[in-house]
N, C-alpha and C. Protein backbone atom coordinates (compact mmCIF):
# COMPACT_ATOMS: atom_id res chain seq x y z
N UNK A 1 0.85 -1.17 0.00
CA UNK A 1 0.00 0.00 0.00
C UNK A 1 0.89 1.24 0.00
N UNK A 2 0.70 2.10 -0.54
CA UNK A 2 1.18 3.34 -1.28
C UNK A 2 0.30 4.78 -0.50
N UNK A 3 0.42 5.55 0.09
CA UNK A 3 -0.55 6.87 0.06
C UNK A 3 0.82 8.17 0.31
N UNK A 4 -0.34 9.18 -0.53
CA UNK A 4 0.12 10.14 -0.72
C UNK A 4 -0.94 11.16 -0.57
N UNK A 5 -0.50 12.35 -1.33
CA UNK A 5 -2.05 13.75 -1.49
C UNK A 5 -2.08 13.71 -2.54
N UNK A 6 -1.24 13.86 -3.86
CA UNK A 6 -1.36 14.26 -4.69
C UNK A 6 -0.97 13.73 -6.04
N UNK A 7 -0.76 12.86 -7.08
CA UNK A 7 0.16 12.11 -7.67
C UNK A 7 0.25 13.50 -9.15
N UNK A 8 1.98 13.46 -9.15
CA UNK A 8 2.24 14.63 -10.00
C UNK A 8 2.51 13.85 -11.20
N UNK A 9 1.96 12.36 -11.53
CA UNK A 9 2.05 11.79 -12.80
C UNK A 9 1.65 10.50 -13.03
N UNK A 10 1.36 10.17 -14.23
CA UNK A 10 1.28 8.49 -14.15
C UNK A 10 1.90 7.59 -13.88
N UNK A 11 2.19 7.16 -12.70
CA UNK A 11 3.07 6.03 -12.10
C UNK A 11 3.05 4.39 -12.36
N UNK A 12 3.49 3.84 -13.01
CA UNK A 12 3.08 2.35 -13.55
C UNK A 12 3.10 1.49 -12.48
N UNK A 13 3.56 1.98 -11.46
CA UNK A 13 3.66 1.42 -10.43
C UNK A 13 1.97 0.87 -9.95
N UNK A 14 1.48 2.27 -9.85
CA UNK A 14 0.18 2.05 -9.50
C UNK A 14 -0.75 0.91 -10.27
N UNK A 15 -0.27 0.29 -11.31
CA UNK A 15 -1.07 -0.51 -12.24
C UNK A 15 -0.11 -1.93 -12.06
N UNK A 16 0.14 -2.19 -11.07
CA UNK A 16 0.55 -3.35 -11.02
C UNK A 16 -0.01 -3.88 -9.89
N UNK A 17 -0.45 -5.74 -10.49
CA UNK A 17 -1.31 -6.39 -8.88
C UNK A 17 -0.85 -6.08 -7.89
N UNK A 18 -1.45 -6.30 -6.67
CA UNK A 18 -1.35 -5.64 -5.20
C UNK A 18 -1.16 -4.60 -4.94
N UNK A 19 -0.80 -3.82 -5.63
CA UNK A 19 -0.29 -2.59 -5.13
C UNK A 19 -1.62 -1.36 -5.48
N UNK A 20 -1.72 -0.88 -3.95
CA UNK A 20 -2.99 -0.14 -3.87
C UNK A 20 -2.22 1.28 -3.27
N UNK A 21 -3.39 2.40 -3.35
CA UNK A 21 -2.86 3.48 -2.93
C UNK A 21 -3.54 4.67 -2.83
N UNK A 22 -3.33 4.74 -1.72
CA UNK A 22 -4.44 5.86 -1.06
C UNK A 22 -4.19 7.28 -0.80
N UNK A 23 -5.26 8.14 -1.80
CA UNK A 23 -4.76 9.66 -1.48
C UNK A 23 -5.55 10.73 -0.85
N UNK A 24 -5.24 11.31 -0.75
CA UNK A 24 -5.46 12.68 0.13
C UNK A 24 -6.34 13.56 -0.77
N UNK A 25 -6.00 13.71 -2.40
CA UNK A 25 -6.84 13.97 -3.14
C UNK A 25 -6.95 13.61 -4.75
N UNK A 26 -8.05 13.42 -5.09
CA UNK A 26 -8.47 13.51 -6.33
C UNK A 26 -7.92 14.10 -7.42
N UNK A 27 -6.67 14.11 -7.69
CA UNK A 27 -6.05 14.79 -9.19
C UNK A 27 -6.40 13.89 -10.38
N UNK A 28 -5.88 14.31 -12.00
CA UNK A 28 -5.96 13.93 -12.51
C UNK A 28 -5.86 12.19 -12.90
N UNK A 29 -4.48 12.19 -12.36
CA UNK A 29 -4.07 10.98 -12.47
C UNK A 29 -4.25 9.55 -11.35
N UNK A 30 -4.72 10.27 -9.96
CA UNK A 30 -5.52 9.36 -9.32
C UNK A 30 -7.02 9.02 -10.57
N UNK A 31 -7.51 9.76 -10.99
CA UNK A 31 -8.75 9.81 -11.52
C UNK A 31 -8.89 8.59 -12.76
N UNK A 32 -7.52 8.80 -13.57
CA UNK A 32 -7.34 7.98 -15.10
C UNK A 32 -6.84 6.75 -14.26
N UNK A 33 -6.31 6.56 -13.27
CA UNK A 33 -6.50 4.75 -12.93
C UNK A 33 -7.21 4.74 -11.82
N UNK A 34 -8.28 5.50 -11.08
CA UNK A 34 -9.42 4.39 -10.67
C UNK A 34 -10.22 3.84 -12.09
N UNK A 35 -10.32 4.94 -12.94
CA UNK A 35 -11.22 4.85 -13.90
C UNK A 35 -10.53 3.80 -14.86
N UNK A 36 -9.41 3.26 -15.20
CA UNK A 36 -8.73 1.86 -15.61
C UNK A 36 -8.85 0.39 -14.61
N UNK A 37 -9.37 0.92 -13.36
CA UNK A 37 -10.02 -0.22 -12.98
C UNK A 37 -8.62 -0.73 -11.50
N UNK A 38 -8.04 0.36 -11.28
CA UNK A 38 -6.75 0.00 -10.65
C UNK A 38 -7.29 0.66 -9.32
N UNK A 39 -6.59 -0.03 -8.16
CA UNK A 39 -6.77 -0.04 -6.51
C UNK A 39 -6.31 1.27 -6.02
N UNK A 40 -7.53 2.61 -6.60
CA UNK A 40 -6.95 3.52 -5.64
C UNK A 40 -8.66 4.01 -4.85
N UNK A 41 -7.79 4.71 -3.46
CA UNK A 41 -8.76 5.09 -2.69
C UNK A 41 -8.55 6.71 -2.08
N UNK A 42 -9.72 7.50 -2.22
CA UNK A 42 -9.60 8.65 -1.23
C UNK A 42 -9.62 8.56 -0.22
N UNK A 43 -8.90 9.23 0.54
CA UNK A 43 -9.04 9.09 2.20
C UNK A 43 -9.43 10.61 2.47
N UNK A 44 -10.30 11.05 3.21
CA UNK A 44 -10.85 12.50 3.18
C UNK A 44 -10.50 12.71 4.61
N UNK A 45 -9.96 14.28 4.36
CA UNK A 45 -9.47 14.73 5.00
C UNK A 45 -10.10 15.30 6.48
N UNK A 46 -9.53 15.93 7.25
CA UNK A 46 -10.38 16.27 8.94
C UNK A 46 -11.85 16.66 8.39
N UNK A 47 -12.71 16.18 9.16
CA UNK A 47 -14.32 16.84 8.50
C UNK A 47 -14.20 17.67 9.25
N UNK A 48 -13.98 18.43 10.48
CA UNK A 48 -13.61 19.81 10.93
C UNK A 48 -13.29 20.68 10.03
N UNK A 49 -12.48 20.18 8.99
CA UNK A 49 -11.72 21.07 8.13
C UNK A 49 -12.53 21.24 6.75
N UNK A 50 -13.43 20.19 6.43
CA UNK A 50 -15.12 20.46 5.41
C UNK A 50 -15.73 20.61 5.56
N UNK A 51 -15.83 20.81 6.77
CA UNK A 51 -17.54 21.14 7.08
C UNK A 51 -17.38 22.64 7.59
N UNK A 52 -18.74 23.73 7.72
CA UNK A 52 -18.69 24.54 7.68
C UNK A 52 -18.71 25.07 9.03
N UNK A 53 -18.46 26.28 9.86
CA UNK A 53 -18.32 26.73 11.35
C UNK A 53 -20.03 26.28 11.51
N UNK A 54 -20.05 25.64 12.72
CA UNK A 54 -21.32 25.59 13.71
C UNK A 54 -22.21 26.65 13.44
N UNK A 55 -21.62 28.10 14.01
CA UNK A 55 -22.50 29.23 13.31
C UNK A 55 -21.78 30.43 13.20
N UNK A 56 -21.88 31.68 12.53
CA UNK A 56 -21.07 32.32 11.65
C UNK A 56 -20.40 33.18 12.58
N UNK A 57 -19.10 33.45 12.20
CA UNK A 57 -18.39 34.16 12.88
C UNK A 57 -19.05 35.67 13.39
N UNK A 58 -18.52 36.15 14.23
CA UNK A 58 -19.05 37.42 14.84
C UNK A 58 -18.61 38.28 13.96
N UNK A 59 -18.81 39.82 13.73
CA UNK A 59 -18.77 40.77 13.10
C UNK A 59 -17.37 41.33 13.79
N UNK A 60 -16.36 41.96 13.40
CA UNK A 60 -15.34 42.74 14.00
C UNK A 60 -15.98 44.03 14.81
N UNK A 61 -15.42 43.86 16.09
CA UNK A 61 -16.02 44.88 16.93
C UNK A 61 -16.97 44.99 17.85
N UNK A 62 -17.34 43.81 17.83
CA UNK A 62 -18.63 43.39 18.59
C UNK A 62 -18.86 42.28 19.70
């Protein structure tokens, strides 16, 4: 197993049996080998960090 965030290219690596690999995000080339049928996975990041504040920040000054 392989993980990273970002893959800056097509790695042949990734297209060989067993070898799986999990990223941080969705670029191009994660995209062209899930879509070839090859073992990759998103792993999503803090949901603290996607999801939006509870409720909206205060105004400055107040």
């Amino acid at each position: 197993m392989l993980g990273g965030a970002l893959l800056l290219g097509y790695y042949t690596v990734l297209t060989k049996p067993g070898v799986s690999y999990r990223s941080g995000f969705f670029g191009p080339a994660e995209r062209i080998l899930l879509a070839e049928g090859h073992n990759i996975e998103l792993v999503p990041g803090e949901a603290s960090a996607s999801s939006p504040p509870s409720s909206p920040p205060s105004p400055p000054g107040s």
